[in-house]
Protein backbone atom coordinates (compact mmCIF):
# COMPACT_ATOMS: atom_id res chain seq x y z
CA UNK A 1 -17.05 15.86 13.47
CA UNK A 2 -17.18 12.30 11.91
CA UNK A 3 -20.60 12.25 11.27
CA UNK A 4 -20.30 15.63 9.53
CA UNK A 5 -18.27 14.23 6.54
CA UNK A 6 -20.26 11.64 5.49
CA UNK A 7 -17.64 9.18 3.96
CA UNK A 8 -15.79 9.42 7.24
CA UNK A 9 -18.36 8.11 9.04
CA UNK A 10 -19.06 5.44 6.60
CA UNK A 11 -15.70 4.62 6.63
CA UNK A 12 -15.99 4.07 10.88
CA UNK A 13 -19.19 2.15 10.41
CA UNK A 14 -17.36 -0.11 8.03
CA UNK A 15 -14.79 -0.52 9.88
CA UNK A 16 -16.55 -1.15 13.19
CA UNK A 17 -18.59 -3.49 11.65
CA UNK A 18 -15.38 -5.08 10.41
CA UNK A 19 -13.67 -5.16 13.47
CA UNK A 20 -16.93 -6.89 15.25
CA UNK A 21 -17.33 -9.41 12.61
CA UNK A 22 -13.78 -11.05 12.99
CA UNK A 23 -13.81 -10.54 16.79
CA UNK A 24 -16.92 -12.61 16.74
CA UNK A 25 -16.10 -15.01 14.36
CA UNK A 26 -13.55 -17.34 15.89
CA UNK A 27 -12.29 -18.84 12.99
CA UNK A 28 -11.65 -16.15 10.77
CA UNK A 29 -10.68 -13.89 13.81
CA UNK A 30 -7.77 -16.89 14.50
CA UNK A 31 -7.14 -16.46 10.53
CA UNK A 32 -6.33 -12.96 11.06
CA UNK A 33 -4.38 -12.33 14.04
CA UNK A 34 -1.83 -15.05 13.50
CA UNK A 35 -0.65 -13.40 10.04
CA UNK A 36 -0.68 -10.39 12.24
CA UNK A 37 1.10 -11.57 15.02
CA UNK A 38 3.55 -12.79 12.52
CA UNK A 39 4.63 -9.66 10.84
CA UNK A 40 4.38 -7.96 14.24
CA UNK A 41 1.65 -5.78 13.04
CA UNK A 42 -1.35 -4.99 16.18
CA UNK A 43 -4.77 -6.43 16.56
CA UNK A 44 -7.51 -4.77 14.90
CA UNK A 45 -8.85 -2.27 17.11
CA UNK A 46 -12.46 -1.04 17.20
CA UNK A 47 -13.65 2.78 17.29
CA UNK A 48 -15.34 3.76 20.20
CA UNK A 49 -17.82 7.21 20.18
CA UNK A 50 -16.17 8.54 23.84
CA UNK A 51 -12.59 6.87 23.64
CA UNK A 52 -10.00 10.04 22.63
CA UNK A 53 -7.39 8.57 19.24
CA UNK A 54 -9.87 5.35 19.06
CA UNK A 55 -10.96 6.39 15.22
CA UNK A 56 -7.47 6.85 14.47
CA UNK A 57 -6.01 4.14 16.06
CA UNK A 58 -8.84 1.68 14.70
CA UNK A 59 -8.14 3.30 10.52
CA UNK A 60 -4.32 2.94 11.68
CA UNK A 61 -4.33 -1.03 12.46
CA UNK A 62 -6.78 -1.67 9.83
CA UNK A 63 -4.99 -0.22 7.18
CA UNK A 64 -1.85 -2.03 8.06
CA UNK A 65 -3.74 -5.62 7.97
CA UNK A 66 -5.04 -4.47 4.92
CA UNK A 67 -3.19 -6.92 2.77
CA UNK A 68 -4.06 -9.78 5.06
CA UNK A 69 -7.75 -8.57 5.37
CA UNK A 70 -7.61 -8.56 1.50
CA UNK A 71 -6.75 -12.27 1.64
CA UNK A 72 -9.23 -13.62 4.21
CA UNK A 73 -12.09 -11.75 2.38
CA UNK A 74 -11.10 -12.78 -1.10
CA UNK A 75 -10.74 -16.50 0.01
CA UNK A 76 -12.71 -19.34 -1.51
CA UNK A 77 -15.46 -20.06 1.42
CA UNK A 78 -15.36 -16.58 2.90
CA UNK A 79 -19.10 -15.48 1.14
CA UNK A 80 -20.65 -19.07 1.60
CA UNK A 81 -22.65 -18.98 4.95
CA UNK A 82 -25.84 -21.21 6.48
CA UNK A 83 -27.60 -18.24 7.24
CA UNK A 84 -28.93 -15.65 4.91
CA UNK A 85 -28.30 -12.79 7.94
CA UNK A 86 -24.61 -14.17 8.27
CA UNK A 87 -24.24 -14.06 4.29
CA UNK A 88 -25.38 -10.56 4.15
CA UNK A 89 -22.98 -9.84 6.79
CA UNK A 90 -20.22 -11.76 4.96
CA UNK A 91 -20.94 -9.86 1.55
CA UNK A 92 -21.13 -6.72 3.35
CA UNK A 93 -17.72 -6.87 4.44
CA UNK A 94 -16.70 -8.48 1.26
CA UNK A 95 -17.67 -5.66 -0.77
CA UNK A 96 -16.24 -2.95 2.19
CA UNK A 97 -12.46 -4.46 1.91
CA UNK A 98 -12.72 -5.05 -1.95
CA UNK A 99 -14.29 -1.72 -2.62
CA UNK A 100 -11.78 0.43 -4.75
CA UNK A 101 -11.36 3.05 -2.42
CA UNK A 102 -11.08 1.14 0.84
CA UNK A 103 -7.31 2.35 1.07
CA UNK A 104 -7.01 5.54 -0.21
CA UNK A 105 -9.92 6.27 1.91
CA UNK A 106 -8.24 4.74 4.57
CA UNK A 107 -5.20 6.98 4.18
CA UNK A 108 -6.72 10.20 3.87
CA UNK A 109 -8.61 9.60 7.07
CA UNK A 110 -5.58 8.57 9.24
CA UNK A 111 -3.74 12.13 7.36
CA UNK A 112 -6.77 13.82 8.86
CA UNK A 113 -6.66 12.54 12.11
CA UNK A 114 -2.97 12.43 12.83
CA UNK A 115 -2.56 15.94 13.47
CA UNK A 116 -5.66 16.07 15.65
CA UNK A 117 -5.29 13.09 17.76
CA UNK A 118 -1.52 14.88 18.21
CA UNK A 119 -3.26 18.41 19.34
CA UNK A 120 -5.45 16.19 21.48
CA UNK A 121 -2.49 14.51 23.12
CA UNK A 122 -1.02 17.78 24.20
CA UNK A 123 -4.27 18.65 25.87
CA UNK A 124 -4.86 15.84 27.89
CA UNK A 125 -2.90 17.10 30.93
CA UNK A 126 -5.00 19.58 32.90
CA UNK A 127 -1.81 22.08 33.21
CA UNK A 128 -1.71 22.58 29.15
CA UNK A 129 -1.08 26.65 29.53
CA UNK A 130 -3.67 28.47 27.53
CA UNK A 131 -0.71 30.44 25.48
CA UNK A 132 0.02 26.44 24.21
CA UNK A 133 -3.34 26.32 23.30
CA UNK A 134 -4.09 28.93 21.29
CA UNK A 135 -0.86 28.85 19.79
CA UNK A 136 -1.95 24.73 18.84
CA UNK A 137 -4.96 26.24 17.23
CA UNK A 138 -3.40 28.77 15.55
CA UNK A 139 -0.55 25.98 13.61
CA UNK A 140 -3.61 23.04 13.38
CA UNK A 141 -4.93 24.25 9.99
CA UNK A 142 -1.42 24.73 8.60
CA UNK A 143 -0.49 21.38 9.88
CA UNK A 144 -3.63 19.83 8.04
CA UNK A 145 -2.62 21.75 4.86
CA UNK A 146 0.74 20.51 5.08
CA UNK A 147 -0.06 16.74 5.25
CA UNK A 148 -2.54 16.89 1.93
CA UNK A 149 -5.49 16.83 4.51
CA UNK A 150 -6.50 20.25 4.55
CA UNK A 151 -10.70 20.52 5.31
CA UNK A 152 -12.72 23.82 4.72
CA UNK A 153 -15.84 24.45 4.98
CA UNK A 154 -18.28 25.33 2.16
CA UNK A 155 -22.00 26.73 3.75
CA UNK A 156 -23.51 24.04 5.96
CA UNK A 157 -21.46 21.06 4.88
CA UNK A 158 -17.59 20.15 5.18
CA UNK A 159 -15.66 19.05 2.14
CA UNK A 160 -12.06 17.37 1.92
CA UNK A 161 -9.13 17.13 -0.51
């Protein structure tokens, strides 16, 4: 589904790179979770392809630290590296949190998501009757609508609003 609408899955490949980049980087990862910690907001978490709510729990925590993600990024020595790999990386990033439609991106992703990592929470169990289930499908779409998220489909590709 993600890789169907592409700025969805540009917006998980930024944000897994994200999400590696300060878990790798000991200093700035230190930088971020303390503010975190702090304001008793979670750790960044990363998407994973086969892990169920992952996407929407990784757009979820990110968009929270946004504020303090704003601040490490937009700090003095953040783009200065010793390497020209690590300040490609560094700009990278940069440009991903700074980029003018980082939140609102953000947000219409997590509206998108909400309802179906909901549905998918109700399925889990393996005794989910199928009258549940069909009646799940049947509300999903009006669900979508009714958060702003609504997706359709247009011939081959997928558009939202």
């Amino acid at each position: 589904m993600v890789r169907k609408l592409t700025w969805l899955d540009w917006l998980q490949n930024g944000c897994k790179k994200l999400v590696v980049f300060f878990k790798s980087n000991y200093k700035l990862g230190s930088q971020l979770t303390s503010p975190l910690r702090d304001y008793g907001l979670r750790l960044i978490a990363k998407p994973g392809e086969t892990r169920w709510g992952s996407i929407q729990l990784c757009f979820e925590t990110i968009l929270a630290a946004e504020a303090i993600l704003y601040s490490l990024v937009s700090g003095r020595d953040f783009l200065s590296a010793k390497t020209k790999v690590k300040k490609k990386t560094r700009r990278e990033i940069f440009d991903f949190v700074t980029s003018t439609d980082f939140v609102s991106q953000l947000t219409k992703a997590v509206k998108i998501l909400k309802p179906i990592g909901v549905s998918l929470k109700r399925l889990e169990k393996d005794a989910a009757p199928i009258s549940s289930v069909y009646k799940l499908f049947i509300d999903l779409p009006s669900e979508m609508e009714g958060n702003g998220a609504f997706v359709w489909r247009t011939g081959d590709s997928e558009d939202s609003v």
